[in-house]
N, C-alpha and C. Protein backbone atom coordinates (compact mmCIF):
# COMPACT_ATOMS: atom_id res chain seq x y z
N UNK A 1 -17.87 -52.21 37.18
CA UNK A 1 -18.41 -51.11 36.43
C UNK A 1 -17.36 -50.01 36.23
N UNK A 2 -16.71 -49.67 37.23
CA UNK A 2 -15.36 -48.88 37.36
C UNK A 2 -14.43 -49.03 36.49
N UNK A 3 -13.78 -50.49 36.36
CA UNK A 3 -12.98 -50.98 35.49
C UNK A 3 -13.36 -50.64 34.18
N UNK A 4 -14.23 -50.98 33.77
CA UNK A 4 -14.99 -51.05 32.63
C UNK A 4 -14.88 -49.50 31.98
N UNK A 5 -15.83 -48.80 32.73
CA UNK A 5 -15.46 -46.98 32.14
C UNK A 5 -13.96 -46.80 32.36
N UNK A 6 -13.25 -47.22 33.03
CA UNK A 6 -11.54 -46.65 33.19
C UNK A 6 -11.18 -47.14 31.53
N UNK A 7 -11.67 -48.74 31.64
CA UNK A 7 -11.10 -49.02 29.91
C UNK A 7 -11.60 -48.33 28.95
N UNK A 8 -13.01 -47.94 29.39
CA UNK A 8 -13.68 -47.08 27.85
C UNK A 8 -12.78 -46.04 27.71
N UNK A 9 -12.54 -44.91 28.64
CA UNK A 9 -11.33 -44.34 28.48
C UNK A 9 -10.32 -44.19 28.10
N UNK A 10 -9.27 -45.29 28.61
CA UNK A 10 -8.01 -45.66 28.65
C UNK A 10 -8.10 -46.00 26.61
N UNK A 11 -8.81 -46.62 26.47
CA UNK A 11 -8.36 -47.52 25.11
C UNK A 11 -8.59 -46.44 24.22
N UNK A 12 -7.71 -46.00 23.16
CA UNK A 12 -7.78 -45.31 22.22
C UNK A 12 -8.70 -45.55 20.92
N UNK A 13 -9.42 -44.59 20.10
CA UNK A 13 -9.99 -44.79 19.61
C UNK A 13 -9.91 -45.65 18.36
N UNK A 14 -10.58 -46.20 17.38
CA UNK A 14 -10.25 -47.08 16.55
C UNK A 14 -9.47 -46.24 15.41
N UNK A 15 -10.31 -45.56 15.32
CA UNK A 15 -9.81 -44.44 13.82
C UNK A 15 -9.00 -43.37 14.41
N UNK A 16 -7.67 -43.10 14.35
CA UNK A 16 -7.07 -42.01 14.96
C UNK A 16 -7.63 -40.65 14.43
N UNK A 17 -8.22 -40.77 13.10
CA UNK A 17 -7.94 -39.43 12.35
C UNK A 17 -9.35 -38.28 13.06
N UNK A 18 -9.96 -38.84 13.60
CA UNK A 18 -11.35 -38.32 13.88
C UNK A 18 -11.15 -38.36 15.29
N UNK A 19 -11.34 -36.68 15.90
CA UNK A 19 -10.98 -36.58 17.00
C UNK A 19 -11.80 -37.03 18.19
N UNK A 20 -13.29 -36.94 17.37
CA UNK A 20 -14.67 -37.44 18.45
C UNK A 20 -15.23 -36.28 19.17
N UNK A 21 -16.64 -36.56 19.62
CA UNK A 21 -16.96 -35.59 20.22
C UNK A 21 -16.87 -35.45 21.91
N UNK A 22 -16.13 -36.30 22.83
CA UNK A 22 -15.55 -36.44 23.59
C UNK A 22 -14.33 -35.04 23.80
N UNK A 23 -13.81 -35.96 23.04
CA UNK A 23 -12.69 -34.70 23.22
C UNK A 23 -12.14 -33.67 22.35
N UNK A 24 -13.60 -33.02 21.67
CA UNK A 24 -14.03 -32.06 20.96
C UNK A 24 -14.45 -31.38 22.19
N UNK A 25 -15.66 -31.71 22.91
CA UNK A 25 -16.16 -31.18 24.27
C UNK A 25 -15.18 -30.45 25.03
N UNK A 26 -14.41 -31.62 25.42
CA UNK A 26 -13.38 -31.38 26.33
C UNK A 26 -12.23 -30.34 26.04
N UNK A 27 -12.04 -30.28 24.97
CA UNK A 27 -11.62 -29.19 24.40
C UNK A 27 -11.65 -27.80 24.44
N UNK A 28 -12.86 -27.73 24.16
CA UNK A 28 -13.51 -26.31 23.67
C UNK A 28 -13.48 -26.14 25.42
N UNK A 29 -14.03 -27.07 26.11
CA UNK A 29 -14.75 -26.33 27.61
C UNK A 29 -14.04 -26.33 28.28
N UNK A 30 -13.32 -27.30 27.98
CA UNK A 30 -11.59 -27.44 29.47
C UNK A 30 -10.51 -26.64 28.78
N UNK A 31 -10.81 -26.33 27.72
CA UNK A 31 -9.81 -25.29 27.73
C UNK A 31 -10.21 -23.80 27.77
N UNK A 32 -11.36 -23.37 27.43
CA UNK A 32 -11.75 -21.81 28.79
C UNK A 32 -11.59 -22.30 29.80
N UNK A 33 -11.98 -23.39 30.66
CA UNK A 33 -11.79 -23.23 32.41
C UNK A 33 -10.70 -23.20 32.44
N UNK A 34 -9.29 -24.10 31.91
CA UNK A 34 -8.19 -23.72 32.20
C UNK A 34 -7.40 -22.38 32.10
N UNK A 35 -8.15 -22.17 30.44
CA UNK A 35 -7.18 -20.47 30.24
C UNK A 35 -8.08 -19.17 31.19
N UNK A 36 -9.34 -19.32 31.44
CA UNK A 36 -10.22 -18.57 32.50
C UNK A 36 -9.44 -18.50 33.82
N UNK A 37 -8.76 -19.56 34.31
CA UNK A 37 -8.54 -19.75 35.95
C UNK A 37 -7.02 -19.49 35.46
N UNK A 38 -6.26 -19.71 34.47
CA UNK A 38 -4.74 -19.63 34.25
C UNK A 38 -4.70 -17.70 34.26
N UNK A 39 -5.30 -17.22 33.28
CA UNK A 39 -5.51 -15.67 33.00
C UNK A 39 -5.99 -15.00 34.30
N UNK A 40 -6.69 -15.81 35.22
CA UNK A 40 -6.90 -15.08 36.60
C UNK A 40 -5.92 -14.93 37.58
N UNK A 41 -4.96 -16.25 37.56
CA UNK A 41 -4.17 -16.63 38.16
C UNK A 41 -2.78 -15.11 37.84
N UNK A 42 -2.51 -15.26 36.52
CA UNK A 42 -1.47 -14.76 36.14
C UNK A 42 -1.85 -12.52 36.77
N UNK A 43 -3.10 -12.43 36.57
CA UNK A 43 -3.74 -11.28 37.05
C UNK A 43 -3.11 -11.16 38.59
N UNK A 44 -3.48 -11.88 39.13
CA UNK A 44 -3.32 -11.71 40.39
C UNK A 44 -1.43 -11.56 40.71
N UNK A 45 -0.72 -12.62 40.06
CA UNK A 45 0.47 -12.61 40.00
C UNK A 45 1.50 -11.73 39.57
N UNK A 46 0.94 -11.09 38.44
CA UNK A 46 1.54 -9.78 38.03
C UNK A 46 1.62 -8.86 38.91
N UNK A 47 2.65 -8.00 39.01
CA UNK A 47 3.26 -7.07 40.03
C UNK A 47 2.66 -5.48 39.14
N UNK A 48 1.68 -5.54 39.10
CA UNK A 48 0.71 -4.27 38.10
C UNK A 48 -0.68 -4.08 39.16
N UNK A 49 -1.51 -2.99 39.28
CA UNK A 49 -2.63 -2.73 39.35
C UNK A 49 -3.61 -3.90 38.70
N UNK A 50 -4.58 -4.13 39.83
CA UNK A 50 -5.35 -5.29 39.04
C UNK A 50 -6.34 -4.68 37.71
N UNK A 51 -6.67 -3.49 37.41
CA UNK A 51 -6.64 -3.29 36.53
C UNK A 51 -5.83 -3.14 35.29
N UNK A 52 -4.82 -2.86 35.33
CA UNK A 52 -3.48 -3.04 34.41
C UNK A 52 -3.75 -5.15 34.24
N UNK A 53 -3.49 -5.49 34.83
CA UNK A 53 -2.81 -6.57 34.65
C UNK A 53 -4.15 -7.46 34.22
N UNK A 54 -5.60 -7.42 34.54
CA UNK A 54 -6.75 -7.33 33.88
C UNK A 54 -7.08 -7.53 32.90
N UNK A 55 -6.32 -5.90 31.96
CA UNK A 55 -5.90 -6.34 30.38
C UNK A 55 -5.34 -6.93 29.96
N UNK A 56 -4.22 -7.02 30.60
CA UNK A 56 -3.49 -7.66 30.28
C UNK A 56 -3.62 -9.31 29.66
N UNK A 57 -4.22 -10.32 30.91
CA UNK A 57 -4.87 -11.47 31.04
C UNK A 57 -6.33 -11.63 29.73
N UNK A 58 -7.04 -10.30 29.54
CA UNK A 58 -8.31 -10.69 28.40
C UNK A 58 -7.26 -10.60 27.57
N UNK A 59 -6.57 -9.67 27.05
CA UNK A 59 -5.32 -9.96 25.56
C UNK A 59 -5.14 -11.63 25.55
N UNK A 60 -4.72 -11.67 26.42
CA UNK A 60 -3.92 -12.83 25.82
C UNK A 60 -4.96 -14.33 26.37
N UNK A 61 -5.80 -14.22 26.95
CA UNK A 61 -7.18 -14.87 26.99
C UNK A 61 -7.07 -16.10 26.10
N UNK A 62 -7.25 -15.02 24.88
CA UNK A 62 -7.60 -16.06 23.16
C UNK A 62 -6.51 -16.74 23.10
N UNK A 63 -4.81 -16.72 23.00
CA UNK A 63 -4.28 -17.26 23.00
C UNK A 63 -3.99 -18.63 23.73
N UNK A 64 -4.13 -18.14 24.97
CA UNK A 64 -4.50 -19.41 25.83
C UNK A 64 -5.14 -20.44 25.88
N UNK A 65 -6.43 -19.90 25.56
CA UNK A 65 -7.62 -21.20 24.62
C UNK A 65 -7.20 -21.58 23.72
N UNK A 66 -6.66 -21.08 23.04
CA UNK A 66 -6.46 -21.67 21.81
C UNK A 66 -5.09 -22.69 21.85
N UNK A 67 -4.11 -22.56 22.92
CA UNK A 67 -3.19 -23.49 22.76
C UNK A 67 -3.27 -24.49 23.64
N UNK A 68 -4.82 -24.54 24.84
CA UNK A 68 -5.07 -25.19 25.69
C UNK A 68 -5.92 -26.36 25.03
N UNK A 69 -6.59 -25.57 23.88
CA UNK A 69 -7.62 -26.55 23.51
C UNK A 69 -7.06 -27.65 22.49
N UNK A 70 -5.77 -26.74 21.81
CA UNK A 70 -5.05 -27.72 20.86
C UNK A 70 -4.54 -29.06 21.81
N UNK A 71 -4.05 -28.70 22.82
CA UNK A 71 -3.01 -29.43 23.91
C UNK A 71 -3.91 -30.19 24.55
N UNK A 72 -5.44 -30.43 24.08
CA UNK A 72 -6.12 -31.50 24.75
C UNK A 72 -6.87 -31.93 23.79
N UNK A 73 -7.50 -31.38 22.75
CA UNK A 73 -7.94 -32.17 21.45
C UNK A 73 -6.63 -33.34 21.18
N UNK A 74 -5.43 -33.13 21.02
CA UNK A 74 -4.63 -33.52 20.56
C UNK A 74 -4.74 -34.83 21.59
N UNK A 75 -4.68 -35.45 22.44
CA UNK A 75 -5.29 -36.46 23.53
C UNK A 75 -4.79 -37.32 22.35
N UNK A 76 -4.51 -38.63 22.67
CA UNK A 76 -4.25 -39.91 22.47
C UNK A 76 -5.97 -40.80 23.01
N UNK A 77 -5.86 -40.62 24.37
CA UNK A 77 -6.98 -41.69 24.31
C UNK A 77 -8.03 -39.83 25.46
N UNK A 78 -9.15 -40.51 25.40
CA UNK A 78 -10.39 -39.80 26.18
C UNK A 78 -9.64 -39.54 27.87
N UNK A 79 -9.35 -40.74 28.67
CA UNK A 79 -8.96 -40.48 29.70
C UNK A 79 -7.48 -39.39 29.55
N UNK A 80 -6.80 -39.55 28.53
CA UNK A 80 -5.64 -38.27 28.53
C UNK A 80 -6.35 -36.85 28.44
N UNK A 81 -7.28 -36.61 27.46
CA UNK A 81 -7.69 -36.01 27.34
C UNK A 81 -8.90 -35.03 28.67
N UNK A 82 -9.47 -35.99 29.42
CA UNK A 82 -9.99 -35.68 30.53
C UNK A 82 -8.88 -35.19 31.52
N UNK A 83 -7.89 -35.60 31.74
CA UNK A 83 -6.67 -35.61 32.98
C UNK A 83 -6.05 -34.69 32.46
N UNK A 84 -5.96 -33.95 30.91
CA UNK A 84 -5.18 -32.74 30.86
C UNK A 84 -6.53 -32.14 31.02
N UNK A 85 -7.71 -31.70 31.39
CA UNK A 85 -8.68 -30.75 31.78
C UNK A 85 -8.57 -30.19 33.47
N UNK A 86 -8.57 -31.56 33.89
CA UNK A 86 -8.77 -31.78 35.52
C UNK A 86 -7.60 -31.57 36.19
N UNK A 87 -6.21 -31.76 35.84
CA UNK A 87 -5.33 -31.81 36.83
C UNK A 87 -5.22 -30.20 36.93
N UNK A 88 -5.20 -29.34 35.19
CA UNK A 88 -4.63 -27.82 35.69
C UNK A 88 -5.86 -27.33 36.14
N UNK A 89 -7.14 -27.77 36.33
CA UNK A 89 -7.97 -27.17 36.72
C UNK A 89 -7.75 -27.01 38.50
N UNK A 90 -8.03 -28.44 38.57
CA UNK A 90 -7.40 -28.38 39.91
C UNK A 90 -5.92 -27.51 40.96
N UNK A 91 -5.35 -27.29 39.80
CA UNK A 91 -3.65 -26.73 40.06
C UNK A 91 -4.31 -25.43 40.30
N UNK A 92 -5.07 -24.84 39.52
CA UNK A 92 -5.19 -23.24 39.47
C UNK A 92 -6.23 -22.74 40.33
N UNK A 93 -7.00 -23.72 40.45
CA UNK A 93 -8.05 -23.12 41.47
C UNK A 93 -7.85 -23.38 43.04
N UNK A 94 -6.84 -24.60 43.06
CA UNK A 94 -5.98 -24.53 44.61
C UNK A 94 -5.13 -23.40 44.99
N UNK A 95 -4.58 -22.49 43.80
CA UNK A 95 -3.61 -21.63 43.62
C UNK A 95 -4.36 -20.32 43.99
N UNK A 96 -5.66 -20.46 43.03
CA UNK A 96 -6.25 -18.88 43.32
C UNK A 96 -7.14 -19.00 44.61
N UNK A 97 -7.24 -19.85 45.24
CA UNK A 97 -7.72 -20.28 47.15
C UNK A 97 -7.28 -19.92 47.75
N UNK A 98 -5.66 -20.14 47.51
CA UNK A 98 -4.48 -19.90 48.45
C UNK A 98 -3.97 -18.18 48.18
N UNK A 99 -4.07 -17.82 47.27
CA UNK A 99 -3.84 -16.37 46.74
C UNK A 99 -4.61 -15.42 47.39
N UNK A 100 -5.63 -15.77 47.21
CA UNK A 100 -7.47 -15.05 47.28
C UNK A 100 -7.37 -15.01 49.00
C-alpha cells in the first residue's frame, strides 16, 4: 500500500501543462507555513527590537509567499512538491524551538 502511494507521488503527471490541484494546495498552504515560520524566524534573528524587526518580517511576508509558492507549484512530480513543503517546514520550526 506504501509502495503504491510513494508511486502515486513519485510519477509525474501525464499532462505537464496543468499544475493540478495537489500542488495548487500545496502551494498556496505550504507556502504561508513556510514564509509564516521563515518571517518569524528572520524576526527573531535580526539584531533590531522585536518590534522593529516585526515590520520588518509582515513587509516582506508577501514576497516570501509568493516566491515560496512559485518554488513549489513549479514541482515536477506531487512527492517534490510535498518534500519542498515539509523539509523547510521542519528546518524552521526546529530552528524557532531551539531559538524560543
Amino acid at each position: 500500500m506504501l509502495k503504491n502511494f510513494y508511486n502515486y507521488l513519485a510519477i509525474p503527471e501525464a499532462s505537464g501543462k496543468k499544475i493540478g490541484l495537489f500542488r495548487t494546495l500545496a502551494a498556496i498552504f505550504g507556502g504561508l507555513i513556510v514564509a509564516y515560520l521563515g518571517m518569524t524566524l528572520v524576526a527573531f534573528l535580526l539584531p533590531m527590537k522585536v518590534s522593529q524587526s516585526g515590520i520588518i518580517s509582515i513587509m516582506f511576508n508577501t514576497f516570501a509567499w509568493a516566491c515560496t509558492a512559485t518554488w513549489i507549484a513549479l514541482s515536477y512530480t506531487k512527492l517534490s512538491a510535498l518534500l519542498k513543503v515539509l523539509i523547510p517546514t521542519v528546518i524552521f520550526s526546529i530552528s524557532l524551538y531551539v531559538l524560543y
